[in-house]
C-alpha atoms as a PDB file:
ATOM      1  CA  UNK A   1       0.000   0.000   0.000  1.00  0.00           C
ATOM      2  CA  UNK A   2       1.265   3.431  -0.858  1.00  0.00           C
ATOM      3  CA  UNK A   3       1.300   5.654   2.387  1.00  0.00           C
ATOM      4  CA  UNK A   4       1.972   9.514   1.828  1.00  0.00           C
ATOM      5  CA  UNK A   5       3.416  10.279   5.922  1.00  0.00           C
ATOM      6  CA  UNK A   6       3.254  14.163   6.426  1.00  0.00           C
ATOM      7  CA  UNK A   7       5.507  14.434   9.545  1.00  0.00           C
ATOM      8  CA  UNK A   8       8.092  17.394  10.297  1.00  0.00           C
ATOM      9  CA  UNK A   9      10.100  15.796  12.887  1.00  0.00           C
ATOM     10  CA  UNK A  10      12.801  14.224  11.160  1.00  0.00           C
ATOM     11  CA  UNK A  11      13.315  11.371  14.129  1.00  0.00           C
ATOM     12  CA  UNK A  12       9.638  10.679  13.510  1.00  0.00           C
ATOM     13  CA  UNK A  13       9.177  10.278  10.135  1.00  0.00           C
ATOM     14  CA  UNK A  14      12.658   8.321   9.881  1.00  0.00           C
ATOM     15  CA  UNK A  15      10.568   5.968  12.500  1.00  0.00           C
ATOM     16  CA  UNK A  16       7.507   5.707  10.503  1.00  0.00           C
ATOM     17  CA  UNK A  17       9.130   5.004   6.964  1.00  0.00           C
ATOM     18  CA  UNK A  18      10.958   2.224   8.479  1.00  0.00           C
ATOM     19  CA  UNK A  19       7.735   0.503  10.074  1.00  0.00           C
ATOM     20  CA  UNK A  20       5.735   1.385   7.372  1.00  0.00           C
ATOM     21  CA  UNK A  21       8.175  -0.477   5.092  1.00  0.00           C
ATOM     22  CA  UNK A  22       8.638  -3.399   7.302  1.00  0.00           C
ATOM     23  CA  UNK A  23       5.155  -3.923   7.050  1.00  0.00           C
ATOM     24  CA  UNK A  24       5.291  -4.104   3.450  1.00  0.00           C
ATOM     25  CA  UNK A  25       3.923  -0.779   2.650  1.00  0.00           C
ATOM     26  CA  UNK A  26       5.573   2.205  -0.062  1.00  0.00           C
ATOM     27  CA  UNK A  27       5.839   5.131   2.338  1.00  0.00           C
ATOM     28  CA  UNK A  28       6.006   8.702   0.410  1.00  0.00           C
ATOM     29  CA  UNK A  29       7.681  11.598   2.519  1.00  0.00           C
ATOM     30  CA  UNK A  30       6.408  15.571   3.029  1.00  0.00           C
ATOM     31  CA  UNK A  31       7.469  17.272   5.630  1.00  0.00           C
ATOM     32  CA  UNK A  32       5.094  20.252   5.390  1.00  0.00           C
ATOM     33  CA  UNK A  33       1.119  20.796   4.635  1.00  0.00           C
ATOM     34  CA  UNK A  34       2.276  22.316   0.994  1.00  0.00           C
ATOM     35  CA  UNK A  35       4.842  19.473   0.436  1.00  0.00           C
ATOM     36  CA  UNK A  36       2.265  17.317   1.145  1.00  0.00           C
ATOM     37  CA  UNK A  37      -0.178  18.778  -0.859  1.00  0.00           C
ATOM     38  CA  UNK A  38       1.849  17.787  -3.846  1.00  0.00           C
ATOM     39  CA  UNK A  39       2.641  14.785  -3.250  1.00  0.00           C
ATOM     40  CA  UNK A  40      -0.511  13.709  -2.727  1.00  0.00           C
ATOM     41  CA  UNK A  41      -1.589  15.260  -5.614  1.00  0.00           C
ATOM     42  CA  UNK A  42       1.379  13.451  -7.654  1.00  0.00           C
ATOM     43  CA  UNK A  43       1.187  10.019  -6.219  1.00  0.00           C
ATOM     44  CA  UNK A  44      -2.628   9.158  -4.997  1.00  0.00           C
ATOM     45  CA  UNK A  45      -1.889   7.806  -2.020  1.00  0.00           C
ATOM     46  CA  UNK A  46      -3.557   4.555  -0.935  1.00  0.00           C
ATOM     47  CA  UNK A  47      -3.448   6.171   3.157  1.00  0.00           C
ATOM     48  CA  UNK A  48      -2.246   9.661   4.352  1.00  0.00           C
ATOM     49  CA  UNK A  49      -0.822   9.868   7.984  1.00  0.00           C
ATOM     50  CA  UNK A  50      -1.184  13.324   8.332  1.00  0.00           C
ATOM     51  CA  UNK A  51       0.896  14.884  11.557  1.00  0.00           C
ATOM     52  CA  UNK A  52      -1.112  18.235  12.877  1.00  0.00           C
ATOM     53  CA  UNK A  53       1.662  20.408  13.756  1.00  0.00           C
ATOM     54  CA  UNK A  54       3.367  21.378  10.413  1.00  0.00           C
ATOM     55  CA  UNK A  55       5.120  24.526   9.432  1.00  0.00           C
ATOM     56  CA  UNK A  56       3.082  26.511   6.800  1.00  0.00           C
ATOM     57  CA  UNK A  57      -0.029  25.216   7.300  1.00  0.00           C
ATOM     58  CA  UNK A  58      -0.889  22.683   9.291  1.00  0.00           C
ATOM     59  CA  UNK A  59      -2.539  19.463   9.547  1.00  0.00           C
ATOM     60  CA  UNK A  60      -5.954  20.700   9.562  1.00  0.00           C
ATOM     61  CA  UNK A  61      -5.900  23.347   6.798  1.00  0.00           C
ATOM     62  CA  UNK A  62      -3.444  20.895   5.435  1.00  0.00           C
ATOM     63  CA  UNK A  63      -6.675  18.347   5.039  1.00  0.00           C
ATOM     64  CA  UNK A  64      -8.924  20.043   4.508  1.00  0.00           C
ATOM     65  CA  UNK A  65      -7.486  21.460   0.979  1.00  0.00           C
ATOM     66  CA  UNK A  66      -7.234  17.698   0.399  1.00  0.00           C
ATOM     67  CA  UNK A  67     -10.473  16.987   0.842  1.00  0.00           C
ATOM     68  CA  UNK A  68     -11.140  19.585  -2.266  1.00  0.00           C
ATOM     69  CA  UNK A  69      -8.491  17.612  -4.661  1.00  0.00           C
ATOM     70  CA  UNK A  70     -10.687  15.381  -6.893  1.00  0.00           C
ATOM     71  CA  UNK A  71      -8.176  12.434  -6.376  1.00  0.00           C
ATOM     72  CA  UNK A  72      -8.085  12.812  -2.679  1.00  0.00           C
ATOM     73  CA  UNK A  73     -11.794  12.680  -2.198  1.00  0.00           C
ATOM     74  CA  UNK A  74     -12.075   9.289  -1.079  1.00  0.00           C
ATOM     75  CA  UNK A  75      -8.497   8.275   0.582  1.00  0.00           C
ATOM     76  CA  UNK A  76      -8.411   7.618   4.513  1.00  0.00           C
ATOM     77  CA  UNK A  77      -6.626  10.462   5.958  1.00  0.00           C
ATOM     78  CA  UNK A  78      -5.290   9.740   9.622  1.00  0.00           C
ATOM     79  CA  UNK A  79      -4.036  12.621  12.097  1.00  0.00           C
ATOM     80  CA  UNK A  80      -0.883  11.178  14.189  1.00  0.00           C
ATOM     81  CA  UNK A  81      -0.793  13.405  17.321  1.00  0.00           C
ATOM     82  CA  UNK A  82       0.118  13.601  20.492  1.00  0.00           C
ATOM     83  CA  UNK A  83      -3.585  15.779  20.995  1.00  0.00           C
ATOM     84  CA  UNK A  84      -6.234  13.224  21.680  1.00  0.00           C
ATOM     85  CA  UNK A  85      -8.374  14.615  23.718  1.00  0.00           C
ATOM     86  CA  UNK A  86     -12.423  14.701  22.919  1.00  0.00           C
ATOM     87  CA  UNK A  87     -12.850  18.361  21.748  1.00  0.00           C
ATOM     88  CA  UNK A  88      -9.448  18.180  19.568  1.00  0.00           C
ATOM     89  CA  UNK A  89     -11.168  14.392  18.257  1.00  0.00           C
ATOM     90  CA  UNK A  90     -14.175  16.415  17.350  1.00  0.00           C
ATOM     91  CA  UNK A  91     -11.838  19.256  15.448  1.00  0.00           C
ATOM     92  CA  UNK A  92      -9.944  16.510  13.708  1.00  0.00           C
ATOM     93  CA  UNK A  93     -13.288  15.012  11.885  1.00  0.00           C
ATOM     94  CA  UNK A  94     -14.847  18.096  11.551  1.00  0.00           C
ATOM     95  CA  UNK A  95     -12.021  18.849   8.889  1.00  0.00           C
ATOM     96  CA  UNK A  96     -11.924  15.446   7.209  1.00  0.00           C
ATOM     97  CA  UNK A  97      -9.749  13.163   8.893  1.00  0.00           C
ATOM     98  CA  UNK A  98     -11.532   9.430   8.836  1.00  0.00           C
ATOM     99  CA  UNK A  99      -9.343   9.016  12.201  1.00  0.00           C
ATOM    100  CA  UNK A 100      -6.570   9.146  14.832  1.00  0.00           C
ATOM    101  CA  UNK A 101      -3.022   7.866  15.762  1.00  0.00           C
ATOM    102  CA  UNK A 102      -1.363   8.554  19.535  1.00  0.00           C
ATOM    103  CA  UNK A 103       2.005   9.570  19.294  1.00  0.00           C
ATOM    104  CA  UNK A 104       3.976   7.936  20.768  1.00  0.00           C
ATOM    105  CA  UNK A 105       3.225   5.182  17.976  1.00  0.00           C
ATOM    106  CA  UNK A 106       3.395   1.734  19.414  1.00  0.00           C
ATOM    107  CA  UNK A 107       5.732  -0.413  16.822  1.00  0.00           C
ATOM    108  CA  UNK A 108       4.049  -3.432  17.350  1.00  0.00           C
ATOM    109  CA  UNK A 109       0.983  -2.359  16.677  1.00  0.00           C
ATOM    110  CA  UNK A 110       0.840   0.708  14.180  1.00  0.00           C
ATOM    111  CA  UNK A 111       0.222  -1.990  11.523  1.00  0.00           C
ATOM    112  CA  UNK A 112      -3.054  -3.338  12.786  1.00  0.00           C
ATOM    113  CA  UNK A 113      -4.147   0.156  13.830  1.00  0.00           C
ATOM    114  CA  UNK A 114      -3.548   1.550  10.042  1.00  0.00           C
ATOM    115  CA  UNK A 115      -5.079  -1.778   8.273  1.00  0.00           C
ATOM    116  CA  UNK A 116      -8.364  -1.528  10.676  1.00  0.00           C
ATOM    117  CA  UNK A 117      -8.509   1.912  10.262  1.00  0.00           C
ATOM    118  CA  UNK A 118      -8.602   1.572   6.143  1.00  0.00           C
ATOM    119  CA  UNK A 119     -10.909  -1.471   6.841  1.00  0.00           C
ATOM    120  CA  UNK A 120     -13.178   1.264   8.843  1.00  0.00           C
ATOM    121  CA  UNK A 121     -13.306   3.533   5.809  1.00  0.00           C
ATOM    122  CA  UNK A 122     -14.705   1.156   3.349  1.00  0.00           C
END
C-alpha cells in the first residue's frame, strides 16, 4: 500500500518510513502541509498519515485542501498526534480526517491500527 506520511520531525518520520516499510507498505515523505499537498496530488496515495503540527499550514488546513483535490476525495486520511483529547477528536473530523493515531506510535501495533482503520473507511 502506498502511504503519503506528512511528519516534520525528522526522528519521527525516519521511525515511521521504516515501520511502514517493514510492514510491506511504499511510504512517500512531506514534511510540510504544501509538500504534502503535492505529493498527494502526484502520487494518490492509498493512506495519508497526516501529523497536525506542520510549518506553513498545518494538519488541519493541510486536510482540509485535500479533501477539495478530486483524487483525494475518497483516501483515509489519519491525524498522528500527540492531541487526543475529545474536543481536539471532534476538530480533527470536523475537517476530514476518517481518524486518529497517539504519538507515541506503538511499533508493534501501528500496523493493525492503520489496516483496521482503512478497513473502517470502506
Amino acid at each position: 500500500m502506498k502511504i503519503l506520511v506528512i511528519e516534520d520531525e525528522p526522528n519521527n518520520m525516519m521511525l515511521m518510513t521504516y515501520l511502514l516499510k517493514k510492514y510491506g507498505h511504499e511510504p512517500i515523505e512531506a514534511f510540510t502541509g504544501e509538500e504534502g499537498l503535492e505529493k498527494a496530488a502526484a502520487s494518490r496515495p492509498d493512506l495519508i498519515l497526516m501529523d497536525l503540527r506542520l510549518p506553513g499550514i498545518d494538519g488541519l488546513e493541510t486536510t482540509r485542501r485535500m479533501r477539495k483535490m478530486e483524487n483525494i476525495l475518497d483516501v483515509p486520511i489519519i491525524a498522528v498526534t500527540s492531541y487526543s483529547m475529545a474536543d481536539d477528536l471532534g476538530t480533527i473530523k470536523k475537517a476530514g480526517f476518517n481518524g486518529c493515531l497517539e504519538k507515541p506510535i506503538d511499533p508493534l501495533k501501528i500496523n493493525d491500527k492503520i489496516m483496521g482503520m482503512i478497513e473502517a473507511t470502506k
